[in-house]
N, C-alpha and C. Protein backbone atom coordinates (compact mmCIF):
# COMPACT_ATOMS: atom_id res chain seq x y z
N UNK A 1 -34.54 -21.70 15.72
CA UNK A 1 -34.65 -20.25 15.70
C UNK A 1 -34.92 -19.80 17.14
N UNK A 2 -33.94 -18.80 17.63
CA UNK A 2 -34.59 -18.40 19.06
C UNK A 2 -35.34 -16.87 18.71
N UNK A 3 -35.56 -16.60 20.20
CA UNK A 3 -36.26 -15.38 20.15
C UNK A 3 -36.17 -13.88 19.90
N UNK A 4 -34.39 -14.00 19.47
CA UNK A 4 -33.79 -12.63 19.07
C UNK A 4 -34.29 -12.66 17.63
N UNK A 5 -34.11 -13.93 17.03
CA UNK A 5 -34.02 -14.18 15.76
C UNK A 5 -35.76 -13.60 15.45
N UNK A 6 -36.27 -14.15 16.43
CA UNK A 6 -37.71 -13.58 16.08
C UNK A 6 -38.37 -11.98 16.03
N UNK A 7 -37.51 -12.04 16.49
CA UNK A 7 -37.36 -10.33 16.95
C UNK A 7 -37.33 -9.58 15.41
N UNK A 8 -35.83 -10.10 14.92
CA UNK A 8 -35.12 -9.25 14.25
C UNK A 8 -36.06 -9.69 12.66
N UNK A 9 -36.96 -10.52 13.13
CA UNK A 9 -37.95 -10.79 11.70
C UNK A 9 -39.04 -9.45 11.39
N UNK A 10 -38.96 -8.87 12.32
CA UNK A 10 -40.11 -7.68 12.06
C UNK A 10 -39.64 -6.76 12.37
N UNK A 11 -38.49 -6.62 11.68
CA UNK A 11 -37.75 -5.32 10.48
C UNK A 11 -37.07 -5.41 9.68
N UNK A 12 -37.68 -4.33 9.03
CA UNK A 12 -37.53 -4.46 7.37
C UNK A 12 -35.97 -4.22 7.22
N UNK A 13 -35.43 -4.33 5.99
CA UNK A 13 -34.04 -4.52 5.71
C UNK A 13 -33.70 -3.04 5.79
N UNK A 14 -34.38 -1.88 5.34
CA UNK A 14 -34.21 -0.58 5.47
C UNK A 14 -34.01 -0.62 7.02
N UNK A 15 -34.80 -1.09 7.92
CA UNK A 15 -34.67 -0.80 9.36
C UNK A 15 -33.34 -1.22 9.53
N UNK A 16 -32.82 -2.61 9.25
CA UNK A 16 -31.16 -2.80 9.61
C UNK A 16 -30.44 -2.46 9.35
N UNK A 17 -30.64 -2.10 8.20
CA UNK A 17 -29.44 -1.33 7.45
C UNK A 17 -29.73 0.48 7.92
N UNK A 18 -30.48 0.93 8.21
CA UNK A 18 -30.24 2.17 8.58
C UNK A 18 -29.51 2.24 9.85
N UNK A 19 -29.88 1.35 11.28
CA UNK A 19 -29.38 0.79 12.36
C UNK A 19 -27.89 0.54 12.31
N UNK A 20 -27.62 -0.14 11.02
CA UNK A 20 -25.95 -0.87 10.86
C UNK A 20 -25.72 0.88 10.33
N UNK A 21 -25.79 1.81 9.50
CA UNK A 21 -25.32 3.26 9.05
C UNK A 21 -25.01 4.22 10.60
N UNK A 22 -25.86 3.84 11.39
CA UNK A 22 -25.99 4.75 12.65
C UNK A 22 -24.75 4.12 13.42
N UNK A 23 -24.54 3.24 13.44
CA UNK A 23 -23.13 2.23 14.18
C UNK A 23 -22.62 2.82 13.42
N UNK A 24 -22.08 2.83 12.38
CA UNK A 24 -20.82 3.25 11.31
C UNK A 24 -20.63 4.78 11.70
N UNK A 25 -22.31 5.50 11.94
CA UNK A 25 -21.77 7.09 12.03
C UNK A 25 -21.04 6.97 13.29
N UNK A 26 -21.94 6.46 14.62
CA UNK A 26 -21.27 6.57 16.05
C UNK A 26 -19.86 6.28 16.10
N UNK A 27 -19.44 5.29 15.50
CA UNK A 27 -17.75 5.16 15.30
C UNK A 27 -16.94 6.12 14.10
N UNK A 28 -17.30 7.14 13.73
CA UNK A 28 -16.64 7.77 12.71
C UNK A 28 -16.95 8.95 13.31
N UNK A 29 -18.01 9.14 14.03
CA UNK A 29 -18.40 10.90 15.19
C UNK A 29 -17.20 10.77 16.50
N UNK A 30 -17.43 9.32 17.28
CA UNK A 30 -16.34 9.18 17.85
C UNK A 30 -14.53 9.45 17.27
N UNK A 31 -14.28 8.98 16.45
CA UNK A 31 -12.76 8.35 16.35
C UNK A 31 -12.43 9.60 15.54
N UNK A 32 -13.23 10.11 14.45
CA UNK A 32 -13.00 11.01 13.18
C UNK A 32 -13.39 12.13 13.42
N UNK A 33 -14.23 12.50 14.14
CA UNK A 33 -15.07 13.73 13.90
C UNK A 33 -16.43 14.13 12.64
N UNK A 34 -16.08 13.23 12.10
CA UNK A 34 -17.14 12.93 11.20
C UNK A 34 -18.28 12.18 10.89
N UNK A 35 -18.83 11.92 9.71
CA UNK A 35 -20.77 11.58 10.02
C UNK A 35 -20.71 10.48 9.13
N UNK A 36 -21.76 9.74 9.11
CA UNK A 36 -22.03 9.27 7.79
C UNK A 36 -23.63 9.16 8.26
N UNK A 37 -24.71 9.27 7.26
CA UNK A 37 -26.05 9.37 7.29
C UNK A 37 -26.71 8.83 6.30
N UNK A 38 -27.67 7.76 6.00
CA UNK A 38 -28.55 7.21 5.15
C UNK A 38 -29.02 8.26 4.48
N UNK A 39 -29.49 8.21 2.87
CA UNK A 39 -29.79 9.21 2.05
C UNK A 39 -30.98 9.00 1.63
N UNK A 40 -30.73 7.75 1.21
CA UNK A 40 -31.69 6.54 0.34
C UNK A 40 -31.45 5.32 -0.09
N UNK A 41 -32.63 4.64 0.23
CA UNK A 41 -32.00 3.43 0.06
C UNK A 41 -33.20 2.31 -0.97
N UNK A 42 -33.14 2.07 -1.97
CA UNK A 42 -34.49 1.39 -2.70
C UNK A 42 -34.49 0.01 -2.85
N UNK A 43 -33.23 -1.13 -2.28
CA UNK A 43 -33.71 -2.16 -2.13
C UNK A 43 -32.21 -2.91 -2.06
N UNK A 44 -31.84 -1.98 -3.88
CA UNK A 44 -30.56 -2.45 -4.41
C UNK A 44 -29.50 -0.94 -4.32
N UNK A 45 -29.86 -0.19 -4.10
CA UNK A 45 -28.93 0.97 -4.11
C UNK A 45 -29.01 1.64 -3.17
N UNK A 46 -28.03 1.83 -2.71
CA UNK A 46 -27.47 2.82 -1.48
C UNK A 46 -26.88 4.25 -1.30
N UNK A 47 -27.40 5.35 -0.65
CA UNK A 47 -27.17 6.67 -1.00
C UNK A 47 -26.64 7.06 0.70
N UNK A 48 -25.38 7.65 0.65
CA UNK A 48 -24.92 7.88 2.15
C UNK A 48 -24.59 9.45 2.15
N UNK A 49 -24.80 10.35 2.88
CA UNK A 49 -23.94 11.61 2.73
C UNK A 49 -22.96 11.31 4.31
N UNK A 50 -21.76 12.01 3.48
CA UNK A 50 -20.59 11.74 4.37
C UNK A 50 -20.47 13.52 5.02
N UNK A 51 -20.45 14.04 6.21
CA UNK A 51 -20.42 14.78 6.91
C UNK A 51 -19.39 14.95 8.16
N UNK A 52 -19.54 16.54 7.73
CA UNK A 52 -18.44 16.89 9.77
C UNK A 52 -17.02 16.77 9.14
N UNK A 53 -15.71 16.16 9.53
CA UNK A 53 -14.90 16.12 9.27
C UNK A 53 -14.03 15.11 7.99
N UNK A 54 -15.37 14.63 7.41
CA UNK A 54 -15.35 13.96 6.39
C UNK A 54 -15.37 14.28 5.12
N UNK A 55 -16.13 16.18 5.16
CA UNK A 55 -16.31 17.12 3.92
C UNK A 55 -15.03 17.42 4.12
N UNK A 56 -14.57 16.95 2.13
CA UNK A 56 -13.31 17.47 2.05
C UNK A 56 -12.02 16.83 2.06
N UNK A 57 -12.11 15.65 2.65
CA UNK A 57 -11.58 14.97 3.63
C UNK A 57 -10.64 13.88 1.98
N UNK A 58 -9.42 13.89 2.03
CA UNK A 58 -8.77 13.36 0.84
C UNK A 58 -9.00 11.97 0.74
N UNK A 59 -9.47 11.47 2.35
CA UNK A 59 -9.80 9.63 2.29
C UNK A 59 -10.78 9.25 2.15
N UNK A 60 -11.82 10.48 2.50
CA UNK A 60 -13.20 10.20 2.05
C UNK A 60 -13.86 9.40 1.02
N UNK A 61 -13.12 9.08 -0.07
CA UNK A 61 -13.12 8.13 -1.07
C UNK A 61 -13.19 6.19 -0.39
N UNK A 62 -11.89 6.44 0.17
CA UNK A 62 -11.48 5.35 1.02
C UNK A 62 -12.64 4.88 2.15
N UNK A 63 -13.09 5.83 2.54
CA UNK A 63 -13.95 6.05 3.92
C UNK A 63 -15.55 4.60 3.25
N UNK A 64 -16.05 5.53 2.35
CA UNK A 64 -17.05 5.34 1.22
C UNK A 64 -16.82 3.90 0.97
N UNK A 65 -15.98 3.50 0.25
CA UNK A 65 -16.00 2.62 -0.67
C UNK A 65 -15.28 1.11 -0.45
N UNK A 66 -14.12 1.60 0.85
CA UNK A 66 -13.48 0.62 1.67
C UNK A 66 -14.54 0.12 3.17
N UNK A 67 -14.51 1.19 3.75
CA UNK A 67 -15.13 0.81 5.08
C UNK A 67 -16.34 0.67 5.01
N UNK A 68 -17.10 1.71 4.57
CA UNK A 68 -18.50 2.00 4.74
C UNK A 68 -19.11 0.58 3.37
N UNK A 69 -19.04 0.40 2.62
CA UNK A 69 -19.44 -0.24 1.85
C UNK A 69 -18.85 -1.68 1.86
N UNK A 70 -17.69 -2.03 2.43
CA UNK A 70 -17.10 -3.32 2.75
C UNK A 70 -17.82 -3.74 4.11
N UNK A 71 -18.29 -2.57 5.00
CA UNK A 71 -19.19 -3.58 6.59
C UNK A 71 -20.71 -3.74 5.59
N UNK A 72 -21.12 -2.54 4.39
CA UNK A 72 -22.76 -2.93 4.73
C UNK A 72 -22.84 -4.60 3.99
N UNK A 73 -21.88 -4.44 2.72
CA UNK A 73 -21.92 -6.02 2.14
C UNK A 73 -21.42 -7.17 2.77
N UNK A 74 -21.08 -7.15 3.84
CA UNK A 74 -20.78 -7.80 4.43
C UNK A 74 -22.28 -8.26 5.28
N UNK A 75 -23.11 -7.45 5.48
CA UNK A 75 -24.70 -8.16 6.23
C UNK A 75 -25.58 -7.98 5.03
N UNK A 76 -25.38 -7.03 3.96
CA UNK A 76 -25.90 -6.98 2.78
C UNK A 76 -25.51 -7.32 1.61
N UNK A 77 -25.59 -8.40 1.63
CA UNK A 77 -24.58 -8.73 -0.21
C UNK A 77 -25.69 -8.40 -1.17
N UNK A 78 -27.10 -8.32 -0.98
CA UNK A 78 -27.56 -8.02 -2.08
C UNK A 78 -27.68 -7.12 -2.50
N UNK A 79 -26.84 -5.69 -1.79
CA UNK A 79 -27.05 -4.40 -1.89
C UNK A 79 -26.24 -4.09 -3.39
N UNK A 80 -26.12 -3.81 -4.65
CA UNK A 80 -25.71 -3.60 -5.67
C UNK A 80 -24.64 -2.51 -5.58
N UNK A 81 -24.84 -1.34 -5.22
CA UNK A 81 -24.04 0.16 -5.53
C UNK A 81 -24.53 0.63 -3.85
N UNK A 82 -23.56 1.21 -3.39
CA UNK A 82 -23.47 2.08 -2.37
C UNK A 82 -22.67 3.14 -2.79
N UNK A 83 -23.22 4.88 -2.77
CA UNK A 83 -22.81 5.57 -3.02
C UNK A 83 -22.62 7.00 -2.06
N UNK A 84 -21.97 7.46 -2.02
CA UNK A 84 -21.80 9.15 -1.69
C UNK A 84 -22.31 10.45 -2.26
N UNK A 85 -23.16 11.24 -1.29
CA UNK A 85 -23.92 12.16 -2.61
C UNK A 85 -23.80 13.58 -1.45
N UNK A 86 -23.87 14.35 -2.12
CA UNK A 86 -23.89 15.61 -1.59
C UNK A 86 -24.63 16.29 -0.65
């Protein structure tokens, strides 16, 4: 184990995973014009509001459920439901 690894032990999974949501917004504020923002999060379920050029938006579905939810399970497999809320 090195010392990043030690690092990244004293934060909580909410801390990474809000960190990994803020990467996802910065590349979707950049490229899209649009947001994505942590809602809530209780351990196993995930709450995102999608914002900016994303309200409305016909891929927004796609956005949600392809991208946004295919990177968090990808560092989070134990995350159950990731969702979109108003």
């Amino acid at each position: 184990m090195n010392s990043s690894d030690n690092n990244l032990a004293n934060y909580t999974t909410e801390d990474k995973l809000n960190a990994l949501i803020e990467q996802l917004d910065a590349y979707i504020t950049h490229f899209h014009g649009g947001s994505v923002e942590l809602v809530s999060f209780d351990g196993k379920h995930l709450k995102i509001h999608l914002g900016g050029a994303c309200l409305g938006c016909p891929l927004s579905p796609a956005t949600v459920h392809g991208w946004v939810a295919g990177t968090v399970k990808q560092f989070f497999p134990e995350i159950e439901s990731i969702e979109s809320v108003d």
